[in-house]
C-alpha atoms as a PDB file:
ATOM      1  CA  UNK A   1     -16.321  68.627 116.453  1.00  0.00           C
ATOM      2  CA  UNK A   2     -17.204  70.224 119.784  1.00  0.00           C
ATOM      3  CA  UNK A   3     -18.630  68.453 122.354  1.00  0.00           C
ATOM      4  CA  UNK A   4     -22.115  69.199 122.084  1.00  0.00           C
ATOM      5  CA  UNK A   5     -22.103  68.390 118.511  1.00  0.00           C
ATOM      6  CA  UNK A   6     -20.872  65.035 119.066  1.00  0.00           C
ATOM      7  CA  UNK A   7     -23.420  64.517 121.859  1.00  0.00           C
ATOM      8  CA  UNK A   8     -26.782  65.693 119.667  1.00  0.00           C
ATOM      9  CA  UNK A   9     -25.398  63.736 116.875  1.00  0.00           C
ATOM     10  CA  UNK A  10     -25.456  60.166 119.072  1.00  0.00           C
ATOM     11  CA  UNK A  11     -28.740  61.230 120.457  1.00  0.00           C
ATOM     12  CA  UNK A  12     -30.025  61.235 116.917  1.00  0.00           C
ATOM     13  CA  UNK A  13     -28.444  58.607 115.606  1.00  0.00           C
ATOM     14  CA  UNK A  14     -29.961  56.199 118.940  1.00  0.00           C
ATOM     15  CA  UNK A  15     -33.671  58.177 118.053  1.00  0.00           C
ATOM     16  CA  UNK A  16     -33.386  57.267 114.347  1.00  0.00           C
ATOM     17  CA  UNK A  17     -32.316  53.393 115.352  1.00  0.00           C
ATOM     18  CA  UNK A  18     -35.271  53.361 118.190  1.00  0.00           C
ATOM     19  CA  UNK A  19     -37.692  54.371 115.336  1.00  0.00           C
ATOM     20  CA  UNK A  20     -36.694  51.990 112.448  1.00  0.00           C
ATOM     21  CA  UNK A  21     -36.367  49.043 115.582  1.00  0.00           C
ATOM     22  CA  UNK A  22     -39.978  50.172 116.799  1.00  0.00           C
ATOM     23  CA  UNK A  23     -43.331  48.237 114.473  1.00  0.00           C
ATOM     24  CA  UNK A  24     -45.427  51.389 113.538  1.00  0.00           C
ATOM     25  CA  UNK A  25     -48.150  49.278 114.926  1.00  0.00           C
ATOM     26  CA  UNK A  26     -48.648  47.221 117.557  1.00  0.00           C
ATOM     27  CA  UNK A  27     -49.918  43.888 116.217  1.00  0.00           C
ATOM     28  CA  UNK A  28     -53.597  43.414 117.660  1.00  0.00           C
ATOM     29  CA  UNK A  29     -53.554  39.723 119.623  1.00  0.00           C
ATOM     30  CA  UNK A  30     -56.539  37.519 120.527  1.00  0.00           C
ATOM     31  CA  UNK A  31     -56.915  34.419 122.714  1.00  0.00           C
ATOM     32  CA  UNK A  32     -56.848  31.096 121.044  1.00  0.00           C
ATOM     33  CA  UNK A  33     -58.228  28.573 122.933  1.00  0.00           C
ATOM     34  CA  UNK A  34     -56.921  24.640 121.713  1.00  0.00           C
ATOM     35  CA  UNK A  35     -54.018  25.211 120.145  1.00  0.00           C
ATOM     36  CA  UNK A  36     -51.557  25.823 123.086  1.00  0.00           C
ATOM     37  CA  UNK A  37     -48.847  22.746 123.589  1.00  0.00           C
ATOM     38  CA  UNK A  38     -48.221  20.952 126.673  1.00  0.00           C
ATOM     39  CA  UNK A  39     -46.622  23.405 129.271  1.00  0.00           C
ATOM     40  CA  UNK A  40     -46.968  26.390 126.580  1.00  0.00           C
ATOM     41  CA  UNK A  41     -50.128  28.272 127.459  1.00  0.00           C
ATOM     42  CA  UNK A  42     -50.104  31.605 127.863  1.00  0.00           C
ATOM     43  CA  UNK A  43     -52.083  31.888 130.897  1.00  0.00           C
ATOM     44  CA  UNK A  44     -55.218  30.324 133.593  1.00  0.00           C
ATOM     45  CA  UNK A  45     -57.283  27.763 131.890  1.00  0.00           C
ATOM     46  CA  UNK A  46     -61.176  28.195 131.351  1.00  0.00           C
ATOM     47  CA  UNK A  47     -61.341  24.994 134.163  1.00  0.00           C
ATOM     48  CA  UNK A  48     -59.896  27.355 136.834  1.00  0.00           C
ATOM     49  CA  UNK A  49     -57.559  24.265 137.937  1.00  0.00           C
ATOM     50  CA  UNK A  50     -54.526  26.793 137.405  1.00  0.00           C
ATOM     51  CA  UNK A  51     -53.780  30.637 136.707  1.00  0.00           C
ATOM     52  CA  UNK A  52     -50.586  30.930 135.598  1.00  0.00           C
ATOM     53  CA  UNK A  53     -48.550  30.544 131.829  1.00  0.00           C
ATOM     54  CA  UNK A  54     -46.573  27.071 131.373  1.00  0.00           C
ATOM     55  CA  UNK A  55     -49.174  25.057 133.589  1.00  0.00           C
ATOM     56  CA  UNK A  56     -51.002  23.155 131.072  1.00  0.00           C
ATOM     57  CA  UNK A  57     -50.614  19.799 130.859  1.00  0.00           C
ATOM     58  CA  UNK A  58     -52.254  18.096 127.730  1.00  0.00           C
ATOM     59  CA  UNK A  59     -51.671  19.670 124.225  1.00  0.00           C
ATOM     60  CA  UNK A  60     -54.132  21.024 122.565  1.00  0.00           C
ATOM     61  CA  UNK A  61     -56.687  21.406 125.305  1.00  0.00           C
ATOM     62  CA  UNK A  62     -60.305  23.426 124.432  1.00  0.00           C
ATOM     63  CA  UNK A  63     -59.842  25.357 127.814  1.00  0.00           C
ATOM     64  CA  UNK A  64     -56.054  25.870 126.806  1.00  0.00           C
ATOM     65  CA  UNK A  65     -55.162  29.181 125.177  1.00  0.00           C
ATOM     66  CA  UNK A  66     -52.281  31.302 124.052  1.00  0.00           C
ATOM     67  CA  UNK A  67     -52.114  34.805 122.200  1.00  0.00           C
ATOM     68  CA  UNK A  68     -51.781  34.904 118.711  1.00  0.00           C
ATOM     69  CA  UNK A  69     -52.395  37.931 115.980  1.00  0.00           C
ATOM     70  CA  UNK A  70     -55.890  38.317 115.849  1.00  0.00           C
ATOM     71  CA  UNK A  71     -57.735  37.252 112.833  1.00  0.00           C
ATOM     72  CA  UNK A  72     -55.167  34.124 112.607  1.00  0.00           C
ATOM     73  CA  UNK A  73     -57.109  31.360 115.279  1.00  0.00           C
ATOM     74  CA  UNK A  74     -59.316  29.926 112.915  1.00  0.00           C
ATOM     75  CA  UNK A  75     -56.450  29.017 110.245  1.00  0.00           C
ATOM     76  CA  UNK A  76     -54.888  27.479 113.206  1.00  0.00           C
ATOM     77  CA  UNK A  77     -57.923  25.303 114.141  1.00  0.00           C
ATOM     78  CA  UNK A  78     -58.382  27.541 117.202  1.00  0.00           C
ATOM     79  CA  UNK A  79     -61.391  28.366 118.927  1.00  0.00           C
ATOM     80  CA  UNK A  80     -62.467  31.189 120.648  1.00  0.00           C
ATOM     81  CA  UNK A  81     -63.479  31.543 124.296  1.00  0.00           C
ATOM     82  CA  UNK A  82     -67.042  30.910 123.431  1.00  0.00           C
ATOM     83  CA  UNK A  83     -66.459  28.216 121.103  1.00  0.00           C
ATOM     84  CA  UNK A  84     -64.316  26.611 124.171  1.00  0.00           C
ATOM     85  CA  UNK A  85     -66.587  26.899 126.544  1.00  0.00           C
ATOM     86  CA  UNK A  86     -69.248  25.215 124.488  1.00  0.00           C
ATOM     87  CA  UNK A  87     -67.066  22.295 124.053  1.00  0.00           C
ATOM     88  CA  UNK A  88     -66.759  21.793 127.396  1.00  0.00           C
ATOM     89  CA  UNK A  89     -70.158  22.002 128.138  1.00  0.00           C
ATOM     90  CA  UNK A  90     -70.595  18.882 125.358  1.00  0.00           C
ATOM     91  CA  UNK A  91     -67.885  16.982 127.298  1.00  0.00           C
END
């Protein structure tokens, strides 16, 4: 086997294993505000008291959030932004 042979044929084996490694579709994510753990939110709060991931500090806070695949917050007992900020409003 020559040497460009040997070349095109790992090129196309790394293509074929980026392809089958690759989802066909991106999985569509949401915010879901409530369900994030202590120190596991994704990112700012709906307070404004911080704006980065890791920063919350009670589980399961309303203004708490963290991605998930959309369509799954409810089964999770999540709520959405609205729904959070509504809450908070009551509180």
């Amino acid at each position: 086997m020559n040497q460009r042979a040997l070349i095109a044929a790992a090129a196309a084996s790394l293509l074929s294993t980026m392809l089958v490694a690759t989802p066909a579709v991106a999985q569509e994510k949401e915010k879901c505000y409530g369900i994030a753990k202590a120190g596991q939110n994704d990112c700012a709060n709906l307070a404004g008291s911080h704006s980065c991931a890791g920063q919350s500090k009670v589980s399961d806070d309303a203004g708490e959030w963290k991605y998930v695949a959309k369509g799954t917050c409810a089964t999770m007992k999540g709520m959405t932004a609205d729904q959070a900020k509504m809450k908070a409003k009551k509180s």
